[in-house]
C-alpha atoms as a PDB file:
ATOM      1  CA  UNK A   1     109.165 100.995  44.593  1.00  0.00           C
ATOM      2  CA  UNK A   2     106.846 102.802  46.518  1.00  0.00           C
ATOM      3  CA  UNK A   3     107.821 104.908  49.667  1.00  0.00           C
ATOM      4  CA  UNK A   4     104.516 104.947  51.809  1.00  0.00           C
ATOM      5  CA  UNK A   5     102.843 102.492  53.753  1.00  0.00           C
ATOM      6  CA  UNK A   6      99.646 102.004  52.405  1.00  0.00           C
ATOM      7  CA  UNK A   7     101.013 102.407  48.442  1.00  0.00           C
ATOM      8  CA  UNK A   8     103.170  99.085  49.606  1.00  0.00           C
ATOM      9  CA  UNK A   9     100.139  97.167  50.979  1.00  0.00           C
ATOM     10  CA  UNK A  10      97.965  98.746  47.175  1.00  0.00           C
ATOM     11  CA  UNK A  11     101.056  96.646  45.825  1.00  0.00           C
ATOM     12  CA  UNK A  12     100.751  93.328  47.814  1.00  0.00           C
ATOM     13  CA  UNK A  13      97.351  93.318  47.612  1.00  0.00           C
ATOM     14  CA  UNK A  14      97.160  93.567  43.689  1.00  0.00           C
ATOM     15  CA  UNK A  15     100.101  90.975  43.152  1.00  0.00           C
ATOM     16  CA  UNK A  16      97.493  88.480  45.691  1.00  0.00           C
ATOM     17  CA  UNK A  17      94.531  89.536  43.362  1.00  0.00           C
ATOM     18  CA  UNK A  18      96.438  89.641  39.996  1.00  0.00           C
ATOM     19  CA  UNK A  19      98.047  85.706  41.482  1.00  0.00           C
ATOM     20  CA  UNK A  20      93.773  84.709  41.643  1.00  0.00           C
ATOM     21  CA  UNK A  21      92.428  86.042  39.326  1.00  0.00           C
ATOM     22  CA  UNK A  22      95.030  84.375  36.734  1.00  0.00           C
ATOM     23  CA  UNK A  23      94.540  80.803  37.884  1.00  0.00           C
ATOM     24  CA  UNK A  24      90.329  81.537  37.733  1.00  0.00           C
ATOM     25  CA  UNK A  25      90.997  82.689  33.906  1.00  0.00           C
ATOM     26  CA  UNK A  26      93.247  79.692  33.853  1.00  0.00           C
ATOM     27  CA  UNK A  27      90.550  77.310  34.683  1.00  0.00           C
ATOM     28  CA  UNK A  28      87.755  78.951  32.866  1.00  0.00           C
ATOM     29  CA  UNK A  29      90.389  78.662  29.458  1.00  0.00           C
ATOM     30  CA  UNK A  30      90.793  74.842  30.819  1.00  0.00           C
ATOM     31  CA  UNK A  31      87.183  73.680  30.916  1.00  0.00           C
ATOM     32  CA  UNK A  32      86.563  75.803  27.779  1.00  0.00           C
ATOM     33  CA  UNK A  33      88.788  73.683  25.830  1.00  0.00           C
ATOM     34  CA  UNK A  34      87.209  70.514  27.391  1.00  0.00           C
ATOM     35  CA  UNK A  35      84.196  71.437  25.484  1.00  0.00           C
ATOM     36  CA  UNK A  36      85.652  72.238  22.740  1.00  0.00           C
ATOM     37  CA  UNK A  37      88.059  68.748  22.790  1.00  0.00           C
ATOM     38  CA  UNK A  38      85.015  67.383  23.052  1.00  0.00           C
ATOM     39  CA  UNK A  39      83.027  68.606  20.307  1.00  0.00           C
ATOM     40  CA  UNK A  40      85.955  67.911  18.009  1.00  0.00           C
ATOM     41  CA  UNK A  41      85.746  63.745  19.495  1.00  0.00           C
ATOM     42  CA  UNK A  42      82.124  63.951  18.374  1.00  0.00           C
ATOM     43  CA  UNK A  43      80.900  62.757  21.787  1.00  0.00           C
ATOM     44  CA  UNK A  44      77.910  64.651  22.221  1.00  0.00           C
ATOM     45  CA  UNK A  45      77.010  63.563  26.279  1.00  0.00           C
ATOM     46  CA  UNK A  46      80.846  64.453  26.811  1.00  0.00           C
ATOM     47  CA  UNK A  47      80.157  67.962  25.239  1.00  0.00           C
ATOM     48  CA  UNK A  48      77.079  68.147  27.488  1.00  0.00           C
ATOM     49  CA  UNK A  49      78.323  67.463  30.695  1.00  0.00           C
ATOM     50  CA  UNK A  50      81.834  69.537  29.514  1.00  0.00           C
ATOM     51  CA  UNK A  51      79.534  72.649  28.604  1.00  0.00           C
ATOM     52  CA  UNK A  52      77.599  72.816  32.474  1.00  0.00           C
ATOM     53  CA  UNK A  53      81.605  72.241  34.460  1.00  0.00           C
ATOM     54  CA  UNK A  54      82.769  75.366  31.917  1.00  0.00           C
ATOM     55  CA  UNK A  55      79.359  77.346  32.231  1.00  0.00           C
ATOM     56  CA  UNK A  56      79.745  76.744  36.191  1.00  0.00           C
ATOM     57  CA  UNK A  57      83.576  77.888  36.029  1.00  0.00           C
ATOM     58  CA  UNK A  58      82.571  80.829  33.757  1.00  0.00           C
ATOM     59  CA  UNK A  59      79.756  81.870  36.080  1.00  0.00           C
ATOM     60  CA  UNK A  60      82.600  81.146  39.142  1.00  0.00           C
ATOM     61  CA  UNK A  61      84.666  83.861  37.354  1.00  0.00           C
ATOM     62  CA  UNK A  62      82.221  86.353  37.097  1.00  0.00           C
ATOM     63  CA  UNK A  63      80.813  86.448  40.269  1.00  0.00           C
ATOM     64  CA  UNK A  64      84.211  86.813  41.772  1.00  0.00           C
ATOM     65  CA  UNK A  65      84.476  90.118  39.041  1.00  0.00           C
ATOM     66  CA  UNK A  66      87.524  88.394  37.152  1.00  0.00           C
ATOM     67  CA  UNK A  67      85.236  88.419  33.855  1.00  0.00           C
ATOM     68  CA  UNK A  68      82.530  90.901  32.367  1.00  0.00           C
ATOM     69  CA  UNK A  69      79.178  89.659  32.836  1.00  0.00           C
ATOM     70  CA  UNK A  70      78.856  90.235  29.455  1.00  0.00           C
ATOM     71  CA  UNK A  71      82.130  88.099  28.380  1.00  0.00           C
ATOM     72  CA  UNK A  72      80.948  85.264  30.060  1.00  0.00           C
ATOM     73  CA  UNK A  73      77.341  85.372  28.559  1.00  0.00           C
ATOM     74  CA  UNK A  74      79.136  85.705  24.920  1.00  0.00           C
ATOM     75  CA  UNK A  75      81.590  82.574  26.047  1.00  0.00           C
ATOM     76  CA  UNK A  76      78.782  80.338  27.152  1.00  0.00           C
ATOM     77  CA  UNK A  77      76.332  81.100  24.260  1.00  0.00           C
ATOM     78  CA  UNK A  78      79.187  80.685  21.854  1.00  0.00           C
ATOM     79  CA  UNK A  79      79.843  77.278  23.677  1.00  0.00           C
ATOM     80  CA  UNK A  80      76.014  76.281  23.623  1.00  0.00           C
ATOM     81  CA  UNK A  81      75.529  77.140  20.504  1.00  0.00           C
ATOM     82  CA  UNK A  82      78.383  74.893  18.996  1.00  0.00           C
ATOM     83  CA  UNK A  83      77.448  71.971  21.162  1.00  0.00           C
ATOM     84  CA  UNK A  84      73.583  72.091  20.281  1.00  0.00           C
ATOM     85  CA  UNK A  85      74.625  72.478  16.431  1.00  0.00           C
ATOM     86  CA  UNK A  86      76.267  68.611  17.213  1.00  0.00           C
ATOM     87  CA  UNK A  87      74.185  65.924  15.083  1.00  0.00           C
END
């Protein structure tokens, strides 16, 4: 454990971010598997409307710095990609 002040507040404050930023990755991996679910059921307006909540979280996630801009461009193509490739 740390013995001064402000290395006790570092360690607060990065339990509180660390506490965030797993439930954001926890939603993003959520909605991501909506669209996924979804592709698997065959619905195809299901995928759609699955793919914008998940490229909304994703975009969520990023802006708050939790994921790479580049991650979450690689997530959502990956994710538009399989749902346009739908007959």
């Amino acid at each position: 454990m740390a013995n001064i002040k402000s290395a006790k507040k570092r360690i607060l404050v990065s339990e509180r971010n660390a506490e965030r930023n797993k439930a954001i990755k926890s939603g993003v991996k959520t909605s991501v598997k909506k669209v996924y679910a979804a592709i698997e059921s065959g619905d195809k307006a299901a995928a759609q409307t699955a793919l914008t909540d998940a490229t909304k979280t994703i975009d969520m996630a990023t802006s708050k710095g939790v994921y790479h801009k580049n991650t979450s461009s690689r997530k959502v193509s990956r994710m538009s990609k399989a749902v346009n490739k739908m007959a």
